[in-house]
Protein backbone atom coordinates (compact mmCIF):
# COMPACT_ATOMS: atom_id res chain seq x y z
CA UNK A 1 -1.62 -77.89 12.38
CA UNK A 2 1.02 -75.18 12.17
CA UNK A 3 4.46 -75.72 12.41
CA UNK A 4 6.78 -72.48 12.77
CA UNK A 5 10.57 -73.05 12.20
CA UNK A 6 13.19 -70.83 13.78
CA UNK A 7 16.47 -70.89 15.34
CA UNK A 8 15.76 -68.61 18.18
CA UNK A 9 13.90 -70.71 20.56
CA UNK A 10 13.05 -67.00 22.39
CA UNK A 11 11.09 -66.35 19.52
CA UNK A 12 9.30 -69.44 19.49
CA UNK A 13 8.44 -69.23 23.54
CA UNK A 14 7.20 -65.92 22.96
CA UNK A 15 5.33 -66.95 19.94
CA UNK A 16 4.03 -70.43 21.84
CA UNK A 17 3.01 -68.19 24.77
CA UNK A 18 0.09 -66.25 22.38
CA UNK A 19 -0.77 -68.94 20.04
CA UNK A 20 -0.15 -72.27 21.91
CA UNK A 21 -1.65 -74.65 18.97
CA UNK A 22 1.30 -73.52 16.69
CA UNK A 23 3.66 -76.48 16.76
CA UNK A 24 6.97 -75.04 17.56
CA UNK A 25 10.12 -75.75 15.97
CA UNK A 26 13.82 -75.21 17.16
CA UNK A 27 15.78 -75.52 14.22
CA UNK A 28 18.52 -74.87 12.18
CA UNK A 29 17.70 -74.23 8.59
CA UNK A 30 20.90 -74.99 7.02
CA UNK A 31 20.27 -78.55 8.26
CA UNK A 32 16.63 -78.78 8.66
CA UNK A 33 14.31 -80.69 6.90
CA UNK A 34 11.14 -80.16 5.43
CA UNK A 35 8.83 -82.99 5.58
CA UNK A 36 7.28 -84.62 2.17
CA UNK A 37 3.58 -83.39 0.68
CA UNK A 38 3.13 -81.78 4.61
CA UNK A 39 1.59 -77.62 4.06
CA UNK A 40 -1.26 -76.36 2.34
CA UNK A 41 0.95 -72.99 3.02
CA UNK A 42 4.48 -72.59 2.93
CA UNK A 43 6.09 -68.89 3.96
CA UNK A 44 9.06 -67.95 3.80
CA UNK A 45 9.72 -64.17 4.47
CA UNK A 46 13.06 -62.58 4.90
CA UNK A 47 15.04 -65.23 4.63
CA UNK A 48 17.54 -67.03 2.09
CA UNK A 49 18.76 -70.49 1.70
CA UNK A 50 18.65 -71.92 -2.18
CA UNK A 51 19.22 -75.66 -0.22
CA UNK A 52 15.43 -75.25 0.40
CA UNK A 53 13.92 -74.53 -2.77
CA UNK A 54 13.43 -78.01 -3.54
CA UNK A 55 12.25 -79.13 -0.23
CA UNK A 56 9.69 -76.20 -0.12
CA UNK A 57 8.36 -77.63 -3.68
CA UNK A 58 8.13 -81.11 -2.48
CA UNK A 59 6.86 -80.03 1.14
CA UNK A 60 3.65 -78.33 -0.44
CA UNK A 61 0.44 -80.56 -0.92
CA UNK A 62 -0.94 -80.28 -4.57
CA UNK A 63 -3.00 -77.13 -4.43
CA UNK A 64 -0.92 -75.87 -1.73
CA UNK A 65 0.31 -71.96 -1.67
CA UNK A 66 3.88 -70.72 -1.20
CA UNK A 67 4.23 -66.72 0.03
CA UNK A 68 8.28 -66.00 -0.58
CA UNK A 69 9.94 -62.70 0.11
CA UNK A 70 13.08 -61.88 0.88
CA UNK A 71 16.00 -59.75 -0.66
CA UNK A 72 17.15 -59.05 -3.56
CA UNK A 73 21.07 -57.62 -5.10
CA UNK A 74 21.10 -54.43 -5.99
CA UNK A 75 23.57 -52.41 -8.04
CA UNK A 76 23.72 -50.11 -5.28
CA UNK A 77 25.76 -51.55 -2.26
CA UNK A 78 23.51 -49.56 0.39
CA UNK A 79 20.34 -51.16 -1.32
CA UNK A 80 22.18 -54.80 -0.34
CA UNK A 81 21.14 -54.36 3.52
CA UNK A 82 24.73 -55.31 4.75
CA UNK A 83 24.18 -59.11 3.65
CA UNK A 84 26.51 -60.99 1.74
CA UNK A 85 25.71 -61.03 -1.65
CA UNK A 86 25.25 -65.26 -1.36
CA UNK A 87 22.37 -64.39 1.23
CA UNK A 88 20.46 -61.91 -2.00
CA UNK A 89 18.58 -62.76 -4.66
CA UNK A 90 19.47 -62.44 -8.34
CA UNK A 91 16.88 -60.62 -10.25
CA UNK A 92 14.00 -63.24 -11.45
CA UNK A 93 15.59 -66.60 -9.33
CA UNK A 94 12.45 -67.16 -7.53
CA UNK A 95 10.35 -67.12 -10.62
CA UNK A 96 12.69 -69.70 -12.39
CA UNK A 97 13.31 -71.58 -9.17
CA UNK A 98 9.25 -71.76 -8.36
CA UNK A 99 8.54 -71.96 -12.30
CA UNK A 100 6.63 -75.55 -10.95
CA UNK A 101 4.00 -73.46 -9.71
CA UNK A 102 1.31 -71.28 -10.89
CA UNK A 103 2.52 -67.70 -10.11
CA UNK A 104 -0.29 -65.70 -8.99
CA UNK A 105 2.15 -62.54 -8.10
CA UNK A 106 5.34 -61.59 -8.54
CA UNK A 107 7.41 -58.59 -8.33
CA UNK A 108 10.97 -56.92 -7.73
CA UNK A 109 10.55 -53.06 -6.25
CA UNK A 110 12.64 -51.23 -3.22
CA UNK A 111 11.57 -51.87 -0.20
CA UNK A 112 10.25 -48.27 0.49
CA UNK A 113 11.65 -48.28 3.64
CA UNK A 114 13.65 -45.07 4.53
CA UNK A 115 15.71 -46.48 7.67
CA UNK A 116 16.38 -49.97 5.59
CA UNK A 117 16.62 -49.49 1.97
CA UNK A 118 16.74 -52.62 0.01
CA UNK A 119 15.27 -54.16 -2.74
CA UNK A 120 12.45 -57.13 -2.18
CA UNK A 121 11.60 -59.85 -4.38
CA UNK A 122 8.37 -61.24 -3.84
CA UNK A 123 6.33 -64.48 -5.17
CA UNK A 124 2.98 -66.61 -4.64
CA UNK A 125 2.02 -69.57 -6.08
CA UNK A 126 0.20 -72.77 -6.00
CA UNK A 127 1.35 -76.03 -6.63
CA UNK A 128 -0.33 -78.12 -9.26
């Protein structure tokens, strides 16, 4: 079973419409919950909200893989993507923060992206 979480129930038609054994979620991850010992994956891409981190370590089944990416602050203010700084990494958070797991990759770089600039943090473990 896959379960995909998102606020935009639009997205999640769209998405149920092409892959229709994905169990959709419409939810709002400030208040959502992440069920207990549930994924062999967790991903989490683009996206920031620290009231997770624990929930995303507890969600994973031992042996279980988390892919995280999302931004990171940058000295430069065009690098920060016009978030608010709470909604950016610090440098090295998500390896401290996911220090549980075995890190099989991890790395801080610009995004590369011409239109978009901004830098990435980017992590992938496996629980214990």
């Amino acid at each position: 079973m896959v379960d995909a979480v998102d606020i935009s129930d639009v997205a999640l038609t769209a998405l149920s419409k092409q892959h229709p054994r994905i169990h959709t979620i419409c939810a709002d991850l400030d208040t959502f919950d992440l069920a207990v010992d549930r994924y062999h994956l967790v991903a989490n891409i683009r996206y920031l909200n620290r009231r997770l981190f624990p929930q995303i370590l507890n969600a994973l089944l031992p042996g279980g893989m988390l892919i995280f990416e999302t931004f990171l602050k940058s000295d430069k203010k065009e690098m920060d993507n016009g978030f608010k700084r709470e909604y950016l990494l610090d440098e090295k958070e998500l390896l401290h923060v996911f220090a549980p797991l075995e890190i099989l990759y991890y790395r801080e770089t610009d995004s590369g992206c011409d239109e978009t600039p901004a830098r990435l943090a980017s992590l992938v473990g496996i629980k214990p």
